[in-house]
PDB file of N, CA and C in Angstrom:
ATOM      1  N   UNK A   1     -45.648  17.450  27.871  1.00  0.00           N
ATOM      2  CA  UNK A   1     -44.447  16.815  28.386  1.00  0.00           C
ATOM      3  C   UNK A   1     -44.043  15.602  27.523  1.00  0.00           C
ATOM      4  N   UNK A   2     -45.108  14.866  27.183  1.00  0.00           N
ATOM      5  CA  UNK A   2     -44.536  13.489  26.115  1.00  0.00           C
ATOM      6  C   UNK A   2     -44.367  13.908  25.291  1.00  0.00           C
ATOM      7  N   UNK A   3     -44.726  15.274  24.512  1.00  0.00           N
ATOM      8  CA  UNK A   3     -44.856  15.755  23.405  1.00  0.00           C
ATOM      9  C   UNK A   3     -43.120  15.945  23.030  1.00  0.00           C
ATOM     10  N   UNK A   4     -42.887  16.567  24.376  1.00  0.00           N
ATOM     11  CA  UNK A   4     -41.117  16.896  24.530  1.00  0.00           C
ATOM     12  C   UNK A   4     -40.161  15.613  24.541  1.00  0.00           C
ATOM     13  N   UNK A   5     -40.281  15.051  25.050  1.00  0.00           N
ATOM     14  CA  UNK A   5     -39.897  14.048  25.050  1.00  0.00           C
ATOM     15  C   UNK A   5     -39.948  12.939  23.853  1.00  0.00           C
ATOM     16  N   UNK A   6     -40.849  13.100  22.724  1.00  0.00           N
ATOM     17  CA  UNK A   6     -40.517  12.705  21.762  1.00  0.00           C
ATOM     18  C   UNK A   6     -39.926  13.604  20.713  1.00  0.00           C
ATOM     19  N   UNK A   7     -40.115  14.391  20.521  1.00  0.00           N
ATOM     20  CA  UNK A   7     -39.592  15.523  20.292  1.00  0.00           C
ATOM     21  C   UNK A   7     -37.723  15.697  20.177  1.00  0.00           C
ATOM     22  N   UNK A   8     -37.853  15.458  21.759  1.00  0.00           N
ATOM     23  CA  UNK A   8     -35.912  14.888  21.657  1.00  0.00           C
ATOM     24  C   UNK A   8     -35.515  14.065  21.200  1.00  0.00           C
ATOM     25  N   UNK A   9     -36.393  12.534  21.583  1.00  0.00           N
ATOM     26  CA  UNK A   9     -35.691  11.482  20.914  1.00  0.00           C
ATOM     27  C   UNK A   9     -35.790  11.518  19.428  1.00  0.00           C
ATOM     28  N   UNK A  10     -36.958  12.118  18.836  1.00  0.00           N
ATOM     29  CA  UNK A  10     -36.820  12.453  16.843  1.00  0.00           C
ATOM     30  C   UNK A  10     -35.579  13.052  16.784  1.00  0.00           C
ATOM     31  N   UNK A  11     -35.036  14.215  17.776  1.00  0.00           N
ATOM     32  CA  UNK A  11     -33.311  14.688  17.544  1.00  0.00           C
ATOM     33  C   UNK A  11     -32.012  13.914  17.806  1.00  0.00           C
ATOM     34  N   UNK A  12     -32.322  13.169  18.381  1.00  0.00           N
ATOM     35  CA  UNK A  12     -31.495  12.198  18.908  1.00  0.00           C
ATOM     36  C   UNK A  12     -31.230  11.401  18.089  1.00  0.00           C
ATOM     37  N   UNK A  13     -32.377  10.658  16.897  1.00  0.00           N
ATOM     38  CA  UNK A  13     -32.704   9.592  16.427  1.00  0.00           C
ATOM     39  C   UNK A  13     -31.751  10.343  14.917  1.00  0.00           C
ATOM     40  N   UNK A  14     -32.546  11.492  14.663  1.00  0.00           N
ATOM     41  CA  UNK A  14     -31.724  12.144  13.381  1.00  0.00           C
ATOM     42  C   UNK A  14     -30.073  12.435  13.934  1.00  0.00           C
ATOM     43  N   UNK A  15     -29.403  13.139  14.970  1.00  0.00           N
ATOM     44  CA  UNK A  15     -28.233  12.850  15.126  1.00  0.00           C
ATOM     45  C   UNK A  15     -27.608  11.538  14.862  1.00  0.00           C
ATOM     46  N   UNK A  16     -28.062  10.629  15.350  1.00  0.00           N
ATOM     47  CA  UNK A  16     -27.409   9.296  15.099  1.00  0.00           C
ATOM     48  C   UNK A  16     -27.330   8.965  13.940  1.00  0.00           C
ATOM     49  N   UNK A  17     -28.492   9.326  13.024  1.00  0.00           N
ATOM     50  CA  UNK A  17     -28.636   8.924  11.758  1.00  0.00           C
ATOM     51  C   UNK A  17     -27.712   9.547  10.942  1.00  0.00           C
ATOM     52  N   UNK A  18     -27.420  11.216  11.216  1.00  0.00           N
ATOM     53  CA  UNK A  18     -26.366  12.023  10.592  1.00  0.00           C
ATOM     54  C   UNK A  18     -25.139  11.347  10.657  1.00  0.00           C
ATOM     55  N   UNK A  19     -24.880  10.700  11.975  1.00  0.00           N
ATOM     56  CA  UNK A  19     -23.438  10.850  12.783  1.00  0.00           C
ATOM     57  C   UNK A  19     -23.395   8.838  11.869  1.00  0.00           C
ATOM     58  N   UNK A  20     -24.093   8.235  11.868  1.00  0.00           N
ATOM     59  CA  UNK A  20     -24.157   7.026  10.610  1.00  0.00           C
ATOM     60  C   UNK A  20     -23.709   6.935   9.499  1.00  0.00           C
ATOM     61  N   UNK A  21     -24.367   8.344   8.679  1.00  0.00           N
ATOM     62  CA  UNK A  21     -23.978   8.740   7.767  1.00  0.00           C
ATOM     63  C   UNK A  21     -22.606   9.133   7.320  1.00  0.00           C
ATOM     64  N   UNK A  22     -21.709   9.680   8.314  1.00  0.00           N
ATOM     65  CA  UNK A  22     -20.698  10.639   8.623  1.00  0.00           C
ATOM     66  C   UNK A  22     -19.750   9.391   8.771  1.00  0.00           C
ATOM     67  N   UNK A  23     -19.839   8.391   9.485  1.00  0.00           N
ATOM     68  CA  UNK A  23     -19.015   7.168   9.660  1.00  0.00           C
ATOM     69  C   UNK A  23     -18.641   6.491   8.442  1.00  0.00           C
ATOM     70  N   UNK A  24     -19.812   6.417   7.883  1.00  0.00           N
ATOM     71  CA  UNK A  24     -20.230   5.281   7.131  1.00  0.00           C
ATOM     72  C   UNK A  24     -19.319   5.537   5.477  1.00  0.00           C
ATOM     73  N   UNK A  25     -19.549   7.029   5.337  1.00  0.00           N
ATOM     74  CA  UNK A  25     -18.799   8.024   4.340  1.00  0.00           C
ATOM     75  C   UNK A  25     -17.293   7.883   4.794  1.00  0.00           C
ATOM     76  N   UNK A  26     -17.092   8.249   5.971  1.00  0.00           N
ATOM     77  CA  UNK A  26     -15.317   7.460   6.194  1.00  0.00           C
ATOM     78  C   UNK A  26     -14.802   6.438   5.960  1.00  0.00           C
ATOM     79  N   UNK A  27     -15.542   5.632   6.361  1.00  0.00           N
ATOM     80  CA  UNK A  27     -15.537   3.880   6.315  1.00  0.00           C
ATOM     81  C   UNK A  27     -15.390   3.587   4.983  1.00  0.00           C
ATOM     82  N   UNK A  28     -16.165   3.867   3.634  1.00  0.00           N
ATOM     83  CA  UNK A  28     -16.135   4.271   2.403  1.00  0.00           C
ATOM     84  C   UNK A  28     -14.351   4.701   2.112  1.00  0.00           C
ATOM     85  N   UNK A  29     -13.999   6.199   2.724  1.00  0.00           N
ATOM     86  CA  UNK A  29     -12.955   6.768   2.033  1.00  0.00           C
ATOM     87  C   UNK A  29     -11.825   5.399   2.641  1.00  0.00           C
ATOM     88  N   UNK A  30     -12.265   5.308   3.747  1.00  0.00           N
ATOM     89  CA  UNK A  30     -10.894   4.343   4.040  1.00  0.00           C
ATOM     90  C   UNK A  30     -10.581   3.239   3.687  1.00  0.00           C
ATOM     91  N   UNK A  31     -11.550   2.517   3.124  1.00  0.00           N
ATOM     92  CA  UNK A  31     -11.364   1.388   2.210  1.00  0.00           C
ATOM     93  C   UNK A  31     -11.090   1.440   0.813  1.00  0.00           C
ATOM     94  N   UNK A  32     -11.196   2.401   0.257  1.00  0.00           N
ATOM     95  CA  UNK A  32     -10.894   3.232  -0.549  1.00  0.00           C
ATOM     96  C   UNK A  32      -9.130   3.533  -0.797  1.00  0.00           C
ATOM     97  N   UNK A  33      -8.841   4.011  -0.159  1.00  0.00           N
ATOM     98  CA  UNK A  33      -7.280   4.922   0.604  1.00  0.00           C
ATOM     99  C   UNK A  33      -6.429   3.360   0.798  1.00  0.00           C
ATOM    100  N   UNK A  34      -7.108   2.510   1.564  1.00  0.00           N
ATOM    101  CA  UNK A  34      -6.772   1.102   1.456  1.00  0.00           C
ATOM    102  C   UNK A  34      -6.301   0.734   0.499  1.00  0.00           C
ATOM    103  N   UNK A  35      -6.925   0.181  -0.486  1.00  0.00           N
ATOM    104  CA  UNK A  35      -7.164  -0.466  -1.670  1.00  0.00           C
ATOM    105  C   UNK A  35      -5.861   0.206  -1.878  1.00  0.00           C
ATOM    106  N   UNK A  36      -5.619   1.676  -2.447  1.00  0.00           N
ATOM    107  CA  UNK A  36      -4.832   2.416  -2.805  1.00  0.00           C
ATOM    108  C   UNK A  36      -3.385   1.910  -2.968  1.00  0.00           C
ATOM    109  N   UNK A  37      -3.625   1.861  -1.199  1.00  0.00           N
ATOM    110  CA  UNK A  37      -2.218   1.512  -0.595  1.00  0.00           C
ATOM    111  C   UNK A  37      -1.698   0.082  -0.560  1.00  0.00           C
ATOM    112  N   UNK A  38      -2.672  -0.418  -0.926  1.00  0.00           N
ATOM    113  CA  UNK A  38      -2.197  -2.173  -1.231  1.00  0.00           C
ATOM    114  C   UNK A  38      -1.730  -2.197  -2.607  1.00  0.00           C
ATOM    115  N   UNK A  39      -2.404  -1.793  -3.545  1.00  0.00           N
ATOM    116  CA  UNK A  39      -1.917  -1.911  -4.770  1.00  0.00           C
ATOM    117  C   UNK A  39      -0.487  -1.356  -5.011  1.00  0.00           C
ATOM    118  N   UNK A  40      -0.350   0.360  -4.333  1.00  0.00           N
ATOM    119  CA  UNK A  40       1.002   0.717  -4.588  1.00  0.00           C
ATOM    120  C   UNK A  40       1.728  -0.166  -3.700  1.00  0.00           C
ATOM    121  N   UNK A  41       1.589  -0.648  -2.653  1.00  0.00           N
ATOM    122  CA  UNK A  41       2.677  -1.911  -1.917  1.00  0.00           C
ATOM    123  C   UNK A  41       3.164  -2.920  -2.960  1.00  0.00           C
ATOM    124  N   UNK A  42       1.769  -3.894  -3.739  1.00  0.00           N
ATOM    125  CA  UNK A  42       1.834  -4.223  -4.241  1.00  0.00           C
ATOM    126  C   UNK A  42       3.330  -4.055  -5.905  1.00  0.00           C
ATOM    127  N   UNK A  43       2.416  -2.691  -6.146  1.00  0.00           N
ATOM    128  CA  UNK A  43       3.537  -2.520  -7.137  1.00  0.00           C
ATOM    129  C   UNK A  43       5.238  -2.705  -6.873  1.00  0.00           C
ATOM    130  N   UNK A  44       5.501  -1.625  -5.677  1.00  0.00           N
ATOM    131  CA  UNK A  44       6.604  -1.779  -4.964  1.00  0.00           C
ATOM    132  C   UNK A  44       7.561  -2.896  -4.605  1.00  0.00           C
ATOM    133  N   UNK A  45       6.419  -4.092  -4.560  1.00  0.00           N
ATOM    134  CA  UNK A  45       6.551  -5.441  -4.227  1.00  0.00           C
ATOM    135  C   UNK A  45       7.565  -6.000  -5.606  1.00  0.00           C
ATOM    136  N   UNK A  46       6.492  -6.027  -6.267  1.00  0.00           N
ATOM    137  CA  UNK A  46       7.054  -6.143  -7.819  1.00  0.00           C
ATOM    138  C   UNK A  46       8.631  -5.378  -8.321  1.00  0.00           C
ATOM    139  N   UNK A  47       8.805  -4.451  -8.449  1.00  0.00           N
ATOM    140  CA  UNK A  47       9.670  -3.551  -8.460  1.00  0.00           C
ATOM    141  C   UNK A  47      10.946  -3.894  -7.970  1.00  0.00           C
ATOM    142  N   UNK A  48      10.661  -4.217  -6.950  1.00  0.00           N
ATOM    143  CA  UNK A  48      12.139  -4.653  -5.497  1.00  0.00           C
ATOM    144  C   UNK A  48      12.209  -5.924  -6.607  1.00  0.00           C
ATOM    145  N   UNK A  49      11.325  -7.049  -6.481  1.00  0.00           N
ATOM    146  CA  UNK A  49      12.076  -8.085  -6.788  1.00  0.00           C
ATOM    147  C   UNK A  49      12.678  -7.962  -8.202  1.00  0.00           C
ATOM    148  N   UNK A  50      11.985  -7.309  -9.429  1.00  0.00           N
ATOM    149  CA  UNK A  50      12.806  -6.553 -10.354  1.00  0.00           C
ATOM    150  C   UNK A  50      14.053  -6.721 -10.325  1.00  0.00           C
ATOM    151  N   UNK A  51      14.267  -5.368  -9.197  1.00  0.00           N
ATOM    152  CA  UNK A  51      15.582  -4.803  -9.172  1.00  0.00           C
ATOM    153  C   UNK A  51      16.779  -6.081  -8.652  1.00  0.00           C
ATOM    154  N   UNK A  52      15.665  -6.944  -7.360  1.00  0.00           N
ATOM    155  CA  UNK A  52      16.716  -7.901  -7.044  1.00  0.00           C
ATOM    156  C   UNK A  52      17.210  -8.793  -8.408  1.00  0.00           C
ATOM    157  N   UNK A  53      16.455  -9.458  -9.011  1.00  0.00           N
ATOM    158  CA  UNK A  53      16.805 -10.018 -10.653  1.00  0.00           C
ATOM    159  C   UNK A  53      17.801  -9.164 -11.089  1.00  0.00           C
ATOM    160  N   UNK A  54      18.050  -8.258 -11.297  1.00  0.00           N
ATOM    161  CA  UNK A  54      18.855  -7.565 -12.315  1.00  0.00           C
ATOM    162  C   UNK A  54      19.800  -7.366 -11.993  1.00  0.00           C
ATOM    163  N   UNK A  55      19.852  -6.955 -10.276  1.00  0.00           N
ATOM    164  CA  UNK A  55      21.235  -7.242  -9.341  1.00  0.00           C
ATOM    165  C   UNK A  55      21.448  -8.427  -9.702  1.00  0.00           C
ATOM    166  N   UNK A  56      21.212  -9.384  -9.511  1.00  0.00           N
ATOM    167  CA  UNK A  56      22.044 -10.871  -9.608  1.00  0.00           C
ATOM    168  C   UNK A  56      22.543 -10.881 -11.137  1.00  0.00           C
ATOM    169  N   UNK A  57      21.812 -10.363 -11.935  1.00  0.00           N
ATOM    170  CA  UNK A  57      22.207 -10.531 -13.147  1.00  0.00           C
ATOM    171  C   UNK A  57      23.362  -9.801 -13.279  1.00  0.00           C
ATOM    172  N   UNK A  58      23.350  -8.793 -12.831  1.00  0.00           N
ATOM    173  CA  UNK A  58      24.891  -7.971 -13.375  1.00  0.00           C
ATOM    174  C   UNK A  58      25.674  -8.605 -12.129  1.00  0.00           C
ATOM    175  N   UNK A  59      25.636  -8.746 -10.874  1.00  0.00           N
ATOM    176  CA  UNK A  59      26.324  -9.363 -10.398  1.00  0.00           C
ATOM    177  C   UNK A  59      27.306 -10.673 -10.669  1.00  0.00           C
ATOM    178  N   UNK A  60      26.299 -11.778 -11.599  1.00  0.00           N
ATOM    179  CA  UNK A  60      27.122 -13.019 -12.441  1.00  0.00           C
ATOM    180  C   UNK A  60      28.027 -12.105 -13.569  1.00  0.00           C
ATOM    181  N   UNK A  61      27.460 -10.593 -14.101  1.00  0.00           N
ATOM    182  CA  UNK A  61      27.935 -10.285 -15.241  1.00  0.00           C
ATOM    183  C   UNK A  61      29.502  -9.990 -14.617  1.00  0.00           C
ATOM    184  N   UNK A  62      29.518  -9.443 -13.352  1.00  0.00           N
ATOM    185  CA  UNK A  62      30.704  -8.745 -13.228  1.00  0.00           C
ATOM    186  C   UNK A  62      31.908  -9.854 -12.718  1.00  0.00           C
ATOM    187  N   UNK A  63      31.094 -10.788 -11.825  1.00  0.00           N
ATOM    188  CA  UNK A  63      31.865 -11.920 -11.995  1.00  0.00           C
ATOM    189  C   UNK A  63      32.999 -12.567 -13.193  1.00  0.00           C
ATOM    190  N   UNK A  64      31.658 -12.614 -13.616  1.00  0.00           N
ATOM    191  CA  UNK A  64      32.848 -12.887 -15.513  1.00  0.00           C
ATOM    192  C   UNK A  64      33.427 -12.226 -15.813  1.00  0.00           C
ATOM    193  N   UNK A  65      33.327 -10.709 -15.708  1.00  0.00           N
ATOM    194  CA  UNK A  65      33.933  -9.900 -15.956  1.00  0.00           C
ATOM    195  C   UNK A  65      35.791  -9.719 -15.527  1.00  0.00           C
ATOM    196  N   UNK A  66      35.490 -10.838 -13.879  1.00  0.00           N
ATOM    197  CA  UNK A  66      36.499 -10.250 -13.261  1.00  0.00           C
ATOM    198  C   UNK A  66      37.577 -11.612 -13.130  1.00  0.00           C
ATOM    199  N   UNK A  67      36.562 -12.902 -13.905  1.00  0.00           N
ATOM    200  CA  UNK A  67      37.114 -13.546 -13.736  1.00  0.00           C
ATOM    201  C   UNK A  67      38.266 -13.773 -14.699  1.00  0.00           C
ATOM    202  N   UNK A  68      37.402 -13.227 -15.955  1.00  0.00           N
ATOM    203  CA  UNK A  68      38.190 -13.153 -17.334  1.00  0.00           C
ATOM    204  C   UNK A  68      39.450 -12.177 -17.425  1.00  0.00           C
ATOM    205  N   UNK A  69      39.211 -11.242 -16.662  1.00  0.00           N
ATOM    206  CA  UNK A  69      40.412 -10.465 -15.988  1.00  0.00           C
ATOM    207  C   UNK A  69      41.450 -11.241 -15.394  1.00  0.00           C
ATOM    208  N   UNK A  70      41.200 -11.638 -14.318  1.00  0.00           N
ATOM    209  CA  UNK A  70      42.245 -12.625 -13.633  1.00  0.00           C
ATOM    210  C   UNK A  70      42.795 -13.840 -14.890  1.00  0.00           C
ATOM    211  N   UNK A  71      42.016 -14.230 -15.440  1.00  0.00           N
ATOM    212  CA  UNK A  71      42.887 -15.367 -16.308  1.00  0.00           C
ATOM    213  C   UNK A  71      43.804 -14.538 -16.946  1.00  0.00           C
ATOM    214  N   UNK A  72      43.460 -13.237 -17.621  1.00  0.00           N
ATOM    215  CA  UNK A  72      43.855 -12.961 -18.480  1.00  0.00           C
ATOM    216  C   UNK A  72      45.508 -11.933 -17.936  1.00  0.00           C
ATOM    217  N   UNK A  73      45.215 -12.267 -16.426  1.00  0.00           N
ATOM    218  CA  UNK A  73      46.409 -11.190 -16.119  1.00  0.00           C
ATOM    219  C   UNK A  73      47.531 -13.060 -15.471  1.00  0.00           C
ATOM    220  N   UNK A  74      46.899 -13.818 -15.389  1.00  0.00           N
ATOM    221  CA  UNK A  74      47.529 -15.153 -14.858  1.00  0.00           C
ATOM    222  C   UNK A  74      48.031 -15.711 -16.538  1.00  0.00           C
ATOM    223  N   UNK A  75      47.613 -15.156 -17.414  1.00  0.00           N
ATOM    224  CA  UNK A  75      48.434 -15.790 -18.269  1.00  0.00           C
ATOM    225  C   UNK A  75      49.217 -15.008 -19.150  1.00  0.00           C
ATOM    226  N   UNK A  76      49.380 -13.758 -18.585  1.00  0.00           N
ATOM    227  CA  UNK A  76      50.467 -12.579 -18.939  1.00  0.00           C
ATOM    228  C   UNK A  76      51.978 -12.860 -18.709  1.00  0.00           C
TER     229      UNK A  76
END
């Protein structure tokens, strides 16, 4: 009878240990998958403000563009 009884808990003891293992290997991929996803945020991050710079830049460009227009139709 104790014999059984240890017997289970050695199965018990190795389940947990499997089911440790099994976590522990996720826990791994997901910090992992993480990382991933911070960096491409990251990049993204970068990128946007890029694009915002370059908007403003052609934005002053078109300005001039439109301003030099208007003088140029005000002194027609």
């Amino acid at each position: 009878m104790a014999l059984e009884k240890f017997e289970r808990l050695e199965q018990e003891v190795v389940r947990l240990l499997k089911a440790y293992e099994t976590l522990k290997a996720e826990n791994h991929a997901l910090k992992s998958s993480l990382g991933s996803c911070q960096r491409e945020m990251e990049g993204m991050r970068e990128r946007l403000e890029r694009l915002d710079r370059e908007k403003g830049v052609v934005r002053e460009r078109v300005d001039t563009l439109l301003s030099r227009l208007d003088n140029m139709i005000e002194g027609a």
